[in-house]
C-alpha atoms as a PDB file:
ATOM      1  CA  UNK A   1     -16.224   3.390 -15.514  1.00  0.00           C
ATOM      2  CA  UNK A   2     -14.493   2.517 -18.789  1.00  0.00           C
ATOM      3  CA  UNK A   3     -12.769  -0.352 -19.260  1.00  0.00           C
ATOM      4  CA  UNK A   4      -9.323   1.446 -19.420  1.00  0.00           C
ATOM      5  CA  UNK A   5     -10.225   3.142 -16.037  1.00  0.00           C
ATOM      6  CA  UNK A   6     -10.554  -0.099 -14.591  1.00  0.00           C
ATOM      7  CA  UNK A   7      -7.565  -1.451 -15.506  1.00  0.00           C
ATOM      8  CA  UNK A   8      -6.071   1.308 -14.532  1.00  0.00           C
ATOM      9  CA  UNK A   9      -7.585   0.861 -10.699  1.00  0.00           C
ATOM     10  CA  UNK A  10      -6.729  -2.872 -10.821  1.00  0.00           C
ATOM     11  CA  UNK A  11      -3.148  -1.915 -11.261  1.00  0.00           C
ATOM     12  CA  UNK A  12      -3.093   0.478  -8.636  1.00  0.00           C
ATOM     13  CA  UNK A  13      -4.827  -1.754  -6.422  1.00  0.00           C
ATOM     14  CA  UNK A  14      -1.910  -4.253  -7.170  1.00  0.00           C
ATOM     15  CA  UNK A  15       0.847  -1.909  -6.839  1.00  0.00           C
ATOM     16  CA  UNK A  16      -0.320  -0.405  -3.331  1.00  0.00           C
ATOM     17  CA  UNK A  17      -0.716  -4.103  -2.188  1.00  0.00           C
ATOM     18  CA  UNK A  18       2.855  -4.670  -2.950  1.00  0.00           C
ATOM     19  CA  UNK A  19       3.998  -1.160  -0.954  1.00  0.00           C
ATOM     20  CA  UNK A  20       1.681  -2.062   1.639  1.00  0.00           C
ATOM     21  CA  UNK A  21       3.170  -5.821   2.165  1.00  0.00           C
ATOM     22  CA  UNK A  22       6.480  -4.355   1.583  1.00  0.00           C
ATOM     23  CA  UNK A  23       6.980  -2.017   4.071  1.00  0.00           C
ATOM     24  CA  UNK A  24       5.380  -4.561   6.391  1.00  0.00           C
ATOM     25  CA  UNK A  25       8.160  -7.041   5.716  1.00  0.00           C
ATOM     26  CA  UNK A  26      10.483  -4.764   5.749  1.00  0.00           C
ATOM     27  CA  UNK A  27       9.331  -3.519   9.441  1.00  0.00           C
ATOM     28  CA  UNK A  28       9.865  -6.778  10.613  1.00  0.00           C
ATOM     29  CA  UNK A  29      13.416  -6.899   9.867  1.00  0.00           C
ATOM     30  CA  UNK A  30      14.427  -3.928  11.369  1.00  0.00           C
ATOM     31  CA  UNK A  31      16.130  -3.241  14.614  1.00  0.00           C
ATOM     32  CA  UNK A  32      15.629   0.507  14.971  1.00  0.00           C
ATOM     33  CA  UNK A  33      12.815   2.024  16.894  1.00  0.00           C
ATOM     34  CA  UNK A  34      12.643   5.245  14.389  1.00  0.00           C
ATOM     35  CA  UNK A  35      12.956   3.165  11.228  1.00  0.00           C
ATOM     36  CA  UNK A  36      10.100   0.998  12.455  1.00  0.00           C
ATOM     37  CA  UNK A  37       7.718   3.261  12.893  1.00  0.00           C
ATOM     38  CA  UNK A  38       8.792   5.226   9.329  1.00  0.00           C
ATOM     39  CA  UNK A  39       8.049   1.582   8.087  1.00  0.00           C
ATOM     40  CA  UNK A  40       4.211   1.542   9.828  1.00  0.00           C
ATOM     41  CA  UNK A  41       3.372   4.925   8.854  1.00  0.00           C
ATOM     42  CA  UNK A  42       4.554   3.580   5.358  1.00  0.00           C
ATOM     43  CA  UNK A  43       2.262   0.745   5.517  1.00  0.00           C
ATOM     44  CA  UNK A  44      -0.919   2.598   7.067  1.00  0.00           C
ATOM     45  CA  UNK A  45      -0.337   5.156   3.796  1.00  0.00           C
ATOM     46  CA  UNK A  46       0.054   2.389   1.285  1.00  0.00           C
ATOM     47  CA  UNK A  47      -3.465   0.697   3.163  1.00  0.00           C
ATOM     48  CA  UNK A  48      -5.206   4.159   3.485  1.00  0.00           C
ATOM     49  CA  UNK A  49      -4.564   4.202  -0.427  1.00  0.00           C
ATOM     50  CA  UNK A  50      -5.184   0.709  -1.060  1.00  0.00           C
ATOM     51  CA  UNK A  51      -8.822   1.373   0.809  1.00  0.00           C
ATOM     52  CA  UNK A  52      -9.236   4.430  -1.548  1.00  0.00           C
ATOM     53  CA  UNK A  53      -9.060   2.511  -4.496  1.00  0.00           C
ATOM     54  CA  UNK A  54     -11.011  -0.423  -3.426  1.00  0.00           C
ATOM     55  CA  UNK A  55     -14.116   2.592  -2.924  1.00  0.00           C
ATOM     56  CA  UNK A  56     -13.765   3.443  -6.586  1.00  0.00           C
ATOM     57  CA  UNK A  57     -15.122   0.154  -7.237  1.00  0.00           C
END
């Protein structure tokens, strides 16, 4: 992997951190049984992603 690739990962590895603790923040605000669950299924994604990227390294 080039050094450019890399960097490239370690950004997206930053990026779908902040999604991922985001949405789970954002979960814990809300009231609404629908918008919760948007919010977990936003937070599994950002995670599934987040574990994706970690395997390139």
């Amino acid at each position: 992997m080039t050094s450019k690739e890399l960097l490239y990962v370690e950004d997206a590895l930053g990026h779908e951190k902040f999604m991922k603790c985001c949405a789970k923040k954002t979960a814990g605000k809300l009231t609404d049984a629908k918008l919760i669950a948007c919010m977990n299924d936003l937070e599994s994604k950002h995670t599934e992603l987040l574990n994706k990227f970690k395997n390139l390294l």
